[in-house]
Protein backbone atom coordinates (compact mmCIF):
# COMPACT_ATOMS: atom_id res chain seq x y z
CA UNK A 1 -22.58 21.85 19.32
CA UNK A 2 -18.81 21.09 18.50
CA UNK A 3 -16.95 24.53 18.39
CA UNK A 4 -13.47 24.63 18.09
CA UNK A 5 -13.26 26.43 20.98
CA UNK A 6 -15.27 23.52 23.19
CA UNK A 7 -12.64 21.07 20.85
CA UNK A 8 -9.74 22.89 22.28
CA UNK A 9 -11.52 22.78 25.77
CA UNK A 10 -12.04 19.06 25.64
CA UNK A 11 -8.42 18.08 24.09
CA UNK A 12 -7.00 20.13 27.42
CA UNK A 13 -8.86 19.14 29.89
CA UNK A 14 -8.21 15.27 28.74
CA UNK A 15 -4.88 15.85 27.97
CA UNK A 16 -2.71 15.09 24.78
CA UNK A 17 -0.13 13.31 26.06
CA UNK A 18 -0.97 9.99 26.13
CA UNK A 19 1.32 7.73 23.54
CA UNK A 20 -0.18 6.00 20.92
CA UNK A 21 2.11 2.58 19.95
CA UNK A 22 3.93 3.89 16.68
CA UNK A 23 7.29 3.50 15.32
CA UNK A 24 9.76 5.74 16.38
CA UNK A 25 10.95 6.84 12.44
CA UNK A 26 7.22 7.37 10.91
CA UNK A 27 6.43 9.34 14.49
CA UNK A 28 9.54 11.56 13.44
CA UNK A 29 8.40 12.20 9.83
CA UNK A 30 10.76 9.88 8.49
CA UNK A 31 9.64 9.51 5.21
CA UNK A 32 10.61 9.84 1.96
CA UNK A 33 8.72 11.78 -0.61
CA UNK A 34 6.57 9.36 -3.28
CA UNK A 35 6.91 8.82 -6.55
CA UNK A 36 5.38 11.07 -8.85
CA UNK A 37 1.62 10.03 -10.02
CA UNK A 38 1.65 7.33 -7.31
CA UNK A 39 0.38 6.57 -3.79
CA UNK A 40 2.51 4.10 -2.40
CA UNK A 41 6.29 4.07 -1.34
CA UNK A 42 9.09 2.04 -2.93
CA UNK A 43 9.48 -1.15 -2.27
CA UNK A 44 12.63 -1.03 0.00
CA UNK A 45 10.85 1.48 2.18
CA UNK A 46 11.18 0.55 6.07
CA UNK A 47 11.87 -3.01 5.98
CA UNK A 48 12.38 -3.01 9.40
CA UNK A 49 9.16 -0.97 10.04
CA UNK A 50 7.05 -3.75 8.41
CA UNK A 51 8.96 -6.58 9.98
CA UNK A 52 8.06 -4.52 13.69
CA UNK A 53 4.48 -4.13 12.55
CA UNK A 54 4.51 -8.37 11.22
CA UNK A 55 5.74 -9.25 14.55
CA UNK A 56 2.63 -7.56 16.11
CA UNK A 57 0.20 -8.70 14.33
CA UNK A 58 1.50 -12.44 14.92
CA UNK A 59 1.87 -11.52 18.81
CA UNK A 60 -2.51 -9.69 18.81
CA UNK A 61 -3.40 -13.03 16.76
CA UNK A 62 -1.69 -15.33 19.26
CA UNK A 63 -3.59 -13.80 22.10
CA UNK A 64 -6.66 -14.07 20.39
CA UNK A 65 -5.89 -17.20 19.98
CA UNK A 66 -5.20 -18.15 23.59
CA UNK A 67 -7.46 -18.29 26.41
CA UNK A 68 -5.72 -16.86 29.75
CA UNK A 69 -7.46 -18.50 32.11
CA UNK A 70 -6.30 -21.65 30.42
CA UNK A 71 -3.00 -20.22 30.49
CA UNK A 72 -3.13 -19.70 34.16
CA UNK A 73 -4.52 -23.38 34.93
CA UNK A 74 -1.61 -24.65 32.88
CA UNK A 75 0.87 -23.11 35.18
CA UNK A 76 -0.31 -24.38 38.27
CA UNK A 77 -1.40 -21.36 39.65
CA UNK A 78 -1.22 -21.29 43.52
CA UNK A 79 -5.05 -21.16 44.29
CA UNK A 80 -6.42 -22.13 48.14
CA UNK A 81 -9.36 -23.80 46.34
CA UNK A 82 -8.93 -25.98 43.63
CA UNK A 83 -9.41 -23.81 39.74
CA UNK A 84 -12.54 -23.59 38.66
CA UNK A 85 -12.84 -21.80 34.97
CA UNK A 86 -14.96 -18.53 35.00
CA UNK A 87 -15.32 -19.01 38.94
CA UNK A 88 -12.88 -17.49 41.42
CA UNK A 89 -10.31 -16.23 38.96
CA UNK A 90 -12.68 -13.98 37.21
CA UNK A 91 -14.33 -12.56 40.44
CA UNK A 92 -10.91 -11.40 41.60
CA UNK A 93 -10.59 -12.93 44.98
CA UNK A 94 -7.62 -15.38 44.27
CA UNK A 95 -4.53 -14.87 45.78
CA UNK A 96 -2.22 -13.50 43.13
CA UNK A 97 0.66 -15.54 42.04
CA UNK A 98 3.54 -13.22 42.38
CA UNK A 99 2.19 -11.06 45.34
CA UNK A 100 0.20 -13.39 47.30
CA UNK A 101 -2.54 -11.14 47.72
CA UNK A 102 -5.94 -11.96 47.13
CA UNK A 103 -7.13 -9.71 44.32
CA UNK A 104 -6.19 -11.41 41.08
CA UNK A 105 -8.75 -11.44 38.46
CA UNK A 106 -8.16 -13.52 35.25
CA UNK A 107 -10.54 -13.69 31.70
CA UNK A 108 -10.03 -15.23 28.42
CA UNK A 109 -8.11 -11.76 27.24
CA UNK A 110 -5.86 -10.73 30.08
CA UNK A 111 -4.92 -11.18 34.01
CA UNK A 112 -4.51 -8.35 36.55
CA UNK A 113 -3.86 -8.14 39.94
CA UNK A 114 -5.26 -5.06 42.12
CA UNK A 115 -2.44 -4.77 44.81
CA UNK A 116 1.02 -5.63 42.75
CA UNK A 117 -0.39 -3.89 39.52
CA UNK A 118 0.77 -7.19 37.79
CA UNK A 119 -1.14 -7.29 34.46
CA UNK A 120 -1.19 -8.14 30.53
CA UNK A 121 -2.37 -11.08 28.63
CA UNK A 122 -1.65 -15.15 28.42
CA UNK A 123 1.97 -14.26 26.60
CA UNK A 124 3.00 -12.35 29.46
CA UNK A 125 1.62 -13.98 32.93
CA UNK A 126 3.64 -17.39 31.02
CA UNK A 127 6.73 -15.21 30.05
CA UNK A 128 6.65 -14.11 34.14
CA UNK A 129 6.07 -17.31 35.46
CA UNK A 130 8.70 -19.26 33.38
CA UNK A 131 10.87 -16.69 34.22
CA UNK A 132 11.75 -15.92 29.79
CA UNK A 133 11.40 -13.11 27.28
CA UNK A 134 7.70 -12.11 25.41
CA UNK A 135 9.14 -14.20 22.35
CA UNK A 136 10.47 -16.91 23.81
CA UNK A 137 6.93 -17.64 25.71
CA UNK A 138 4.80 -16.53 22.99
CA UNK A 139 6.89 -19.22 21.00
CA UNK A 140 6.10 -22.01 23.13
CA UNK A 141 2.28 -20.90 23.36
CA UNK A 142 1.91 -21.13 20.37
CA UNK A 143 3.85 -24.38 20.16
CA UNK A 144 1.44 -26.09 22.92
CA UNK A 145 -2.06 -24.87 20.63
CA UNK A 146 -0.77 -26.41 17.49
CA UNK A 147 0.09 -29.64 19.74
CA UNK A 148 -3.06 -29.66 21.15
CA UNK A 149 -1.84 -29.62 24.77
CA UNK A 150 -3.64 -25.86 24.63
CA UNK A 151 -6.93 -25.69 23.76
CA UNK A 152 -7.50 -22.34 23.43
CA UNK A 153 -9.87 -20.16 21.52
CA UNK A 154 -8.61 -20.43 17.85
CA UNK A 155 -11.15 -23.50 17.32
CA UNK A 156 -13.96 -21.29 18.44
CA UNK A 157 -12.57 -18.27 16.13
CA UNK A 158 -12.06 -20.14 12.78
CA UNK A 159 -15.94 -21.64 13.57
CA UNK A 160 -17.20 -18.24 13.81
CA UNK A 161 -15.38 -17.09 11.03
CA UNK A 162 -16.44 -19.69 8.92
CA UNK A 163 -20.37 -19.26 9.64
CA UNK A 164 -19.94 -15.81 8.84
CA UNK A 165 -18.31 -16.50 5.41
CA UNK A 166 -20.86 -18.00 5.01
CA UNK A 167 -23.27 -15.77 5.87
CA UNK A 168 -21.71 -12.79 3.64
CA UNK A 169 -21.61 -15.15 0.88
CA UNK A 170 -25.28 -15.74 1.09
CA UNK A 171 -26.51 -12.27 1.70
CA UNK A 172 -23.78 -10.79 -1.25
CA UNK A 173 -25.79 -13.53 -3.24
CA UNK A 174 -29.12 -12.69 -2.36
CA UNK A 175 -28.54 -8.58 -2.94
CA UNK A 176 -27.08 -9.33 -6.37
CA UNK A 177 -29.48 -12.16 -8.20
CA UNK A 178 -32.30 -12.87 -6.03
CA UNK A 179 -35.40 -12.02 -5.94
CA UNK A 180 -35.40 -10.76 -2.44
CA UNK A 181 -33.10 -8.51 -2.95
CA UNK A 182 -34.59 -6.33 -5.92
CA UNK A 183 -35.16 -3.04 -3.41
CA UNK A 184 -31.62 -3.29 -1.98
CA UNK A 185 -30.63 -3.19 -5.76
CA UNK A 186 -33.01 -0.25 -6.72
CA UNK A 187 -31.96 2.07 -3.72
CA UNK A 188 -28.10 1.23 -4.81
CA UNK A 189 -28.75 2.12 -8.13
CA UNK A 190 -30.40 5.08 -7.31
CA UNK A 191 -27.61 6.06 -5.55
CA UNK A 192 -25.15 5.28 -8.10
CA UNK A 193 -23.55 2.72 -6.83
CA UNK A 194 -21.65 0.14 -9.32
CA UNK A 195 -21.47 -3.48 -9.17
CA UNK A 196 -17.39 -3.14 -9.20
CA UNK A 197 -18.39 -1.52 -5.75
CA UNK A 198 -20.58 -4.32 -4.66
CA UNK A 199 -18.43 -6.65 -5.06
CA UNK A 200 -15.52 -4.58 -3.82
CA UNK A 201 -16.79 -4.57 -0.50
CA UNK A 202 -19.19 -8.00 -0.60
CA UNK A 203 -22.34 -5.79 -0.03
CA UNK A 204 -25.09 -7.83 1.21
CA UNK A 205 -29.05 -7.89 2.17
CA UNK A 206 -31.20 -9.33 4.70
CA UNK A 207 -34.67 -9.77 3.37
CA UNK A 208 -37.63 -8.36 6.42
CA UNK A 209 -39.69 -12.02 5.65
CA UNK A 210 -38.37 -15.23 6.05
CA UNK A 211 -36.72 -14.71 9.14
CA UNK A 212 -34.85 -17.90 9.02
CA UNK A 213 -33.22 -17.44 5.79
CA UNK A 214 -30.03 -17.93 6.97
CA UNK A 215 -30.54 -20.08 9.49
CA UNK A 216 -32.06 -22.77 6.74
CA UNK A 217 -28.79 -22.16 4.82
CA UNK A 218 -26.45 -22.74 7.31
CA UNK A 219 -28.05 -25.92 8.37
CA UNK A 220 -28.12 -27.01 4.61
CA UNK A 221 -24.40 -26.48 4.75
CA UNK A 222 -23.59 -28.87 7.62
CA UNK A 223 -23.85 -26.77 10.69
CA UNK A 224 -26.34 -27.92 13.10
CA UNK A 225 -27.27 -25.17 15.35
CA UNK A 226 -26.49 -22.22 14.02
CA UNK A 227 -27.07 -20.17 17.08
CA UNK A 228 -24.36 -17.76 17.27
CA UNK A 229 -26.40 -16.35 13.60
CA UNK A 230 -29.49 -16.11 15.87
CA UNK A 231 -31.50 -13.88 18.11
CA UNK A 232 -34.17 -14.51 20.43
CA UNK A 233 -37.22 -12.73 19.51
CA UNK A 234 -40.45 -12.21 21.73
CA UNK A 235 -42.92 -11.44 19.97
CA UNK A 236 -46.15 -8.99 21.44
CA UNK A 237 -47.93 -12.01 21.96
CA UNK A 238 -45.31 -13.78 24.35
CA UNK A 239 -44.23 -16.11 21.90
CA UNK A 240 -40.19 -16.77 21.64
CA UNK A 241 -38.51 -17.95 18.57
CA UNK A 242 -35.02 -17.69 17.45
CA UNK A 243 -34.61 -15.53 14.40
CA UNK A 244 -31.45 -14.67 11.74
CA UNK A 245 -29.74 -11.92 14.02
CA UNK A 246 -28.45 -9.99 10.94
CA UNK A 247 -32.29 -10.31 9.13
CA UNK A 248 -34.92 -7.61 9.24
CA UNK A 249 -34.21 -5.80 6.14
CA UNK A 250 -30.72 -4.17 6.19
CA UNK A 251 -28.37 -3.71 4.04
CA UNK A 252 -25.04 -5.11 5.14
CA UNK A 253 -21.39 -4.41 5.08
CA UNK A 254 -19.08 -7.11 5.83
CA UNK A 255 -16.45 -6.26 9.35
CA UNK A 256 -13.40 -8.33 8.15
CA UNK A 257 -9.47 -8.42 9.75
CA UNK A 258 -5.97 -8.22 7.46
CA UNK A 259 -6.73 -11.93 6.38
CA UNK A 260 -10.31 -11.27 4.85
CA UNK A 261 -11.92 -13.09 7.43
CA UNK A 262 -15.31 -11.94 8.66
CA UNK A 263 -16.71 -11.23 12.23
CA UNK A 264 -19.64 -9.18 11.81
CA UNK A 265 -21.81 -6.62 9.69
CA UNK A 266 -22.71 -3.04 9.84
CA UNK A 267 -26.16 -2.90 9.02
CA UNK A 268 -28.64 -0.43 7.50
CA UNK A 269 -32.33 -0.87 7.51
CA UNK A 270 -34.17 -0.34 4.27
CA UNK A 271 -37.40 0.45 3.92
CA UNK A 272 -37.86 1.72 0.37
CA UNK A 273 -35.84 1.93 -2.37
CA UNK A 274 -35.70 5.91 -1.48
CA UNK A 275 -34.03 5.14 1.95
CA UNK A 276 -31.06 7.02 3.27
CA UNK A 277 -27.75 5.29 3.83
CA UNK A 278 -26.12 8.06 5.28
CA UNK A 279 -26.64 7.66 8.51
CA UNK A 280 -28.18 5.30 11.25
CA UNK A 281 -25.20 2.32 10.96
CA UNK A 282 -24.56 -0.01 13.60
CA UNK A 283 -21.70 -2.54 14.16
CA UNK A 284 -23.16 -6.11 14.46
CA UNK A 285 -20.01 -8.43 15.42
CA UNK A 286 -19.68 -11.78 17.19
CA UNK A 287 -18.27 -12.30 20.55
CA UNK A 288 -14.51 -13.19 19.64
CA UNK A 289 -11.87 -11.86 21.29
CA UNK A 290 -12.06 -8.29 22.15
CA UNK A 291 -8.85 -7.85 20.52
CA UNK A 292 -9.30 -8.57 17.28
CA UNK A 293 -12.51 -6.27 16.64
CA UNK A 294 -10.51 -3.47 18.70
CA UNK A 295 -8.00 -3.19 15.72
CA UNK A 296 -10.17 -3.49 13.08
CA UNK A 297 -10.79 -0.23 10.95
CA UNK A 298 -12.61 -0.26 8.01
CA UNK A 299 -11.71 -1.30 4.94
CA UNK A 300 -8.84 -3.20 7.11
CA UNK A 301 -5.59 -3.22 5.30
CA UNK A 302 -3.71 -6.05 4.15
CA UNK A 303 -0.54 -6.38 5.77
CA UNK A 304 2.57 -5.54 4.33
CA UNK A 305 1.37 -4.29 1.20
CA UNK A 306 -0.51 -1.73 2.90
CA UNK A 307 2.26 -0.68 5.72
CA UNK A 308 2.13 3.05 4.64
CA UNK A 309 0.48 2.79 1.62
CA UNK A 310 -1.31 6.24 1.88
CA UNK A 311 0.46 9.83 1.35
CA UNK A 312 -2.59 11.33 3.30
CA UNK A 313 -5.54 9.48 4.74
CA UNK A 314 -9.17 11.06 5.36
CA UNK A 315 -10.97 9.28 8.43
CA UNK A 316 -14.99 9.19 7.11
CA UNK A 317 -17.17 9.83 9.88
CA UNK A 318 -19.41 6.54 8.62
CA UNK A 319 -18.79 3.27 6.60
CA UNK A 320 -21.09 4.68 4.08
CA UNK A 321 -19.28 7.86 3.13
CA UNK A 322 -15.90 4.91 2.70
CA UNK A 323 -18.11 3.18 0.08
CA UNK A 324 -19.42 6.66 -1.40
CA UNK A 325 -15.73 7.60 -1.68
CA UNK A 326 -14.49 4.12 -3.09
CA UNK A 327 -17.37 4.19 -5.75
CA UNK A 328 -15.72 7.54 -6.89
CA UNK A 329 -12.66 6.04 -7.10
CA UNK A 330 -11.35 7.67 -3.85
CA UNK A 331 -9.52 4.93 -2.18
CA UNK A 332 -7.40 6.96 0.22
CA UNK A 333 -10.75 7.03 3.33
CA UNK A 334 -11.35 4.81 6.05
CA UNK A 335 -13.66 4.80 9.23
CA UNK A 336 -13.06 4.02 12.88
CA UNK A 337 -16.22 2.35 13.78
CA UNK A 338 -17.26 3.79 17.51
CA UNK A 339 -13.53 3.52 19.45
CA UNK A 340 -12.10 6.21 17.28
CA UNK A 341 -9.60 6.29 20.70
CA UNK A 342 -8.60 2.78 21.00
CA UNK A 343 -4.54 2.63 21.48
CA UNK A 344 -4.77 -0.89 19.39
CA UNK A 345 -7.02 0.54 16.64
CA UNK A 346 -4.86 3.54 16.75
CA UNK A 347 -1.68 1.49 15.70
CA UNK A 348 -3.52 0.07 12.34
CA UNK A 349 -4.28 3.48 11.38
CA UNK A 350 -1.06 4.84 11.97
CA UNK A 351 0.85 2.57 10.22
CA UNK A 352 -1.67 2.77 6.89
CA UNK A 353 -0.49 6.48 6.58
CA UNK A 354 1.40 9.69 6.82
CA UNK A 355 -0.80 12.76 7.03
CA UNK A 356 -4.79 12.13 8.26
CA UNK A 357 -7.59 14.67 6.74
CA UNK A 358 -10.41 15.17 9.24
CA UNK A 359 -13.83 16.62 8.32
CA UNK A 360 -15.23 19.68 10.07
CA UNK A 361 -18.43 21.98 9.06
CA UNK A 362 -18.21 25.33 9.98
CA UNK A 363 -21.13 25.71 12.18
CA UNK A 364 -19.83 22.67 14.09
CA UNK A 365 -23.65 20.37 13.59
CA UNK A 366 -21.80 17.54 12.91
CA UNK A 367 -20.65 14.94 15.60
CA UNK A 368 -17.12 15.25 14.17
CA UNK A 369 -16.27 11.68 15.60
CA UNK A 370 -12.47 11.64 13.99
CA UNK A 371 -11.80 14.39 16.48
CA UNK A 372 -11.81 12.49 19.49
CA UNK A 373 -8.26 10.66 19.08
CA UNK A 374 -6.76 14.10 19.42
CA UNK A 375 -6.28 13.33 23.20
CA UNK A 376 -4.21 10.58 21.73
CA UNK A 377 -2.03 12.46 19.33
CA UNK A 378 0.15 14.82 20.52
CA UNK A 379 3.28 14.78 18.37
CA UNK A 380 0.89 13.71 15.66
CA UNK A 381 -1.40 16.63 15.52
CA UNK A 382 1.48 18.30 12.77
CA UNK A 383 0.10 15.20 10.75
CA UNK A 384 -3.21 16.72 11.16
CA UNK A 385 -5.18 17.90 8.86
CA UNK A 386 -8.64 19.92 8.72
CA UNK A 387 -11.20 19.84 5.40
CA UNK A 388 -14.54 21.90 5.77
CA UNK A 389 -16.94 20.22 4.06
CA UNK A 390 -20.93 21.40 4.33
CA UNK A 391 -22.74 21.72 6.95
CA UNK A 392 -25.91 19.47 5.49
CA UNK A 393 -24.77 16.42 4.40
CA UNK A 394 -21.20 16.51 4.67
CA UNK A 395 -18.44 14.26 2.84
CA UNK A 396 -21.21 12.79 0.68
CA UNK A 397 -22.57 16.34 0.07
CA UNK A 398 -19.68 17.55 -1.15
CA UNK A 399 -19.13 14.46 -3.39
CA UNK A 400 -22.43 14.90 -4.65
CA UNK A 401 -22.67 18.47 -5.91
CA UNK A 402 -18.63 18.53 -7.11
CA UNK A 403 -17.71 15.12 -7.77
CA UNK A 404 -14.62 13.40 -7.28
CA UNK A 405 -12.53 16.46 -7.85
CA UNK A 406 -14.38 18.57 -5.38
CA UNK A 407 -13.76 16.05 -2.37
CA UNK A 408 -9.80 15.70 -3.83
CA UNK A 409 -9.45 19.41 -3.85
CA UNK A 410 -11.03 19.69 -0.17
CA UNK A 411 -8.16 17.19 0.53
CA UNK A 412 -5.37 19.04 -1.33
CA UNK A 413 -6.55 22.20 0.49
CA UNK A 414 -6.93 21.06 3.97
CA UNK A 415 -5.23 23.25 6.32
CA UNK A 416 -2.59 21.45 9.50
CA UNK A 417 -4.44 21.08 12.86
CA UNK A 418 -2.51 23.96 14.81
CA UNK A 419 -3.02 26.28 12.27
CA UNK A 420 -7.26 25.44 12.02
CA UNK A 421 -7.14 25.51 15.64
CA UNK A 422 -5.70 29.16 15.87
CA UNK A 423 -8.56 31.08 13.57
């Protein structure tokens, strides 16, 4: 059980003190007061501030983009044996290029050597080598992918990203006019959720039988082997066959970045149009860059509309409560999918708002997963804020028995971290 006492426990024995990337005005309170009846700043408001946070997002999607071991290969790297992709870079036992040592250990995301603590992605190991500044090589990088002289992983990305368009287009399809789909539609009904919602956040179904739905659609739409939408299955007989990886009944929500492109689902099984969607989600994403799907938080703003947009943000302990919330017209949540701690996921979050509402029961039952980037929030925890909500049910609890206005009071009334923490 999550006390506050065992919270306070954990957050010093881990420590508070390490930095989260943020920008040195908004980490100062900074901020000027918003308008009256309105949840986003003027226009003018930290130009600079968005330009900062524009420049890193071009910089993470760069290095998605790249591959480092690529990188590496391209600068000549002074190997005893001759470079092998995935081989002897990746098991760490080439000699490092700017120590000598043998202990550097290259993969598609970063490099790192053991002895000279060198380390950091394709941008930097080129910056080093060439002997320029992060912009300067991330410039030419991105210069020699366009050219083709890099190949790179963006090929591999837009693929993936363009099967799972796909994919969500198919299943939104299938939950909202097929046949299939008619107990997906009951149990959202019953749960009052509106089409407006739906189609806000591309809900979706996978139907238990065919299995192959979406494989047979994907191959109708000109993609061959559609195997990164597949699974192998085994069934109790012995017998393999590849199956839709996202099928077996679930209802899906679409896992997409800042430009509305897709790399995944999180996916609820169904069983009857009584089923709870409270609980039991899991994150189903492809295997793109690590990256990417480490600063994605759900919904994922849109950048720079959304640089600040919120007065006070309250992190949902699942994607469901977000779409409970959203349905009631309370935009103003988000969730954190499993890597609530993440330095990179951190960064999105902390430049969507000002003040962050987490949810605590008093008997401490629930798993209170917001709480964990405490250990990464030290001079935010005054930006910290605590909302009891029951201990059965929670958020959607709460929004059930009072409404809209009951969860938006809970907000209003939500007391600072340091101050919970004390009683």
């Amino acid at each position: 059980m999550l006390t506050r006492r065992t919270l306070f426990k954990f957050a010093a024995t881990f420590g508070l003190g390490v930095l989260v990337p943020r920008f040195d005005q908004v980490a100062h309170g900074a901020l000027p007061e918003v308008r009256l009846g309105h949840d986003q700043l003027c226009d003018d408001f930290f130009p600079e501030c968005e330009r900062s946070l524009l420049d890193l997002e071009y910089l993470e999607n760069l290095k998605d983009d790249l591959d480092c071991t690529e990188v590496v290969a391209l600068c000549g790297s002074p190997l005893k044996r001759p470079y092998r992709p995935g081989a002897d870079l990746a098991c760490g036992i080439s000699p490092c290029p700017f120590c000598g040592e043998a202990g550097f250990r290259v993969r598609p995301e970063s490099f790192s050597c053991k002895w000279c603590e060198a380390e950091g992605s394709a941008i930097e190991f080129y910056g080093r080598v060439e002997g320029i500044p992060q912009n300067e090589a991330a410039a030419r990088l991105d210069a020699l992918l366009n050219e083709g002289s890099l190949r790179g992983r963006r090929c591999e990305n837009e693929h993936a990203s363009r099967m799972l368009e796909e994919a969500q287009r198919f299943y939104h399809e299938l939950l909202c006019e097929k046949p299939e789909g008619a107990m997906a539609r009951e149990c959202l009904a019953g749960q009052g959720i509106t089409l407006s919602t739906i189609k806000r956040f591309r809900l979706g179904y996978s139907p238990t039988e065919p299995d192959d739905l979406l494989s047979r659609q994907l191959v109708a739409a000109g993609y061959v082997i559609p195997k990164l939408m597949q699974m192998l299955y085994v069934s109790d007989d012995g017998e393999q066959k590849l199956i839709d990886r996202f099928g077996g009944g679930n209802l899906l929500i679409p896992i997409c970045d800042s430009a509305g492109r897709s790399w995944g689902f999180m996916k609820q099984k169904i069983t009857s149009p009584q089923s709870s969607l409270s609980v039991g989600w899991t994150e189903d994403t492809l295997s793109v860059s690590e990256r990417r799907l480490r600063r994605l938080i759900f919904p994922h703003p849109a950048w720079p509309e959304d640089f600040i947009r919120h007065r006070r943000l309250l992190i949902a302990e699942t994607p469901w409560e977000v779409v409970a919330l959203h349905n009631a017209g309370i935009g103003n949540a988000v969730y954190l999918f499993d890597s609530a701690t993440d330095p990179i996921r951190l960064r999105t979050l902390l430049s969507v708002g000002r003040d962050f509402v987490c949810v605590f029961d008093a008997k401490g039952d629930r798993s209170a997963t917001a709480f964990r980037f405490l250990e990464r929030l030290k001079r935010e925890t005054r930006r910290l804020f605590v909302m009891e909500v029951p201990s059965r049910g929670g958020l959607l609890a709460l929004l059930q028995s009072g409404g809209r206005q009951a969860v938006q009071d809970a907000m209003t009334q939500a007391i600072p971290f340091h101050q919970w923490i004390r009683e």
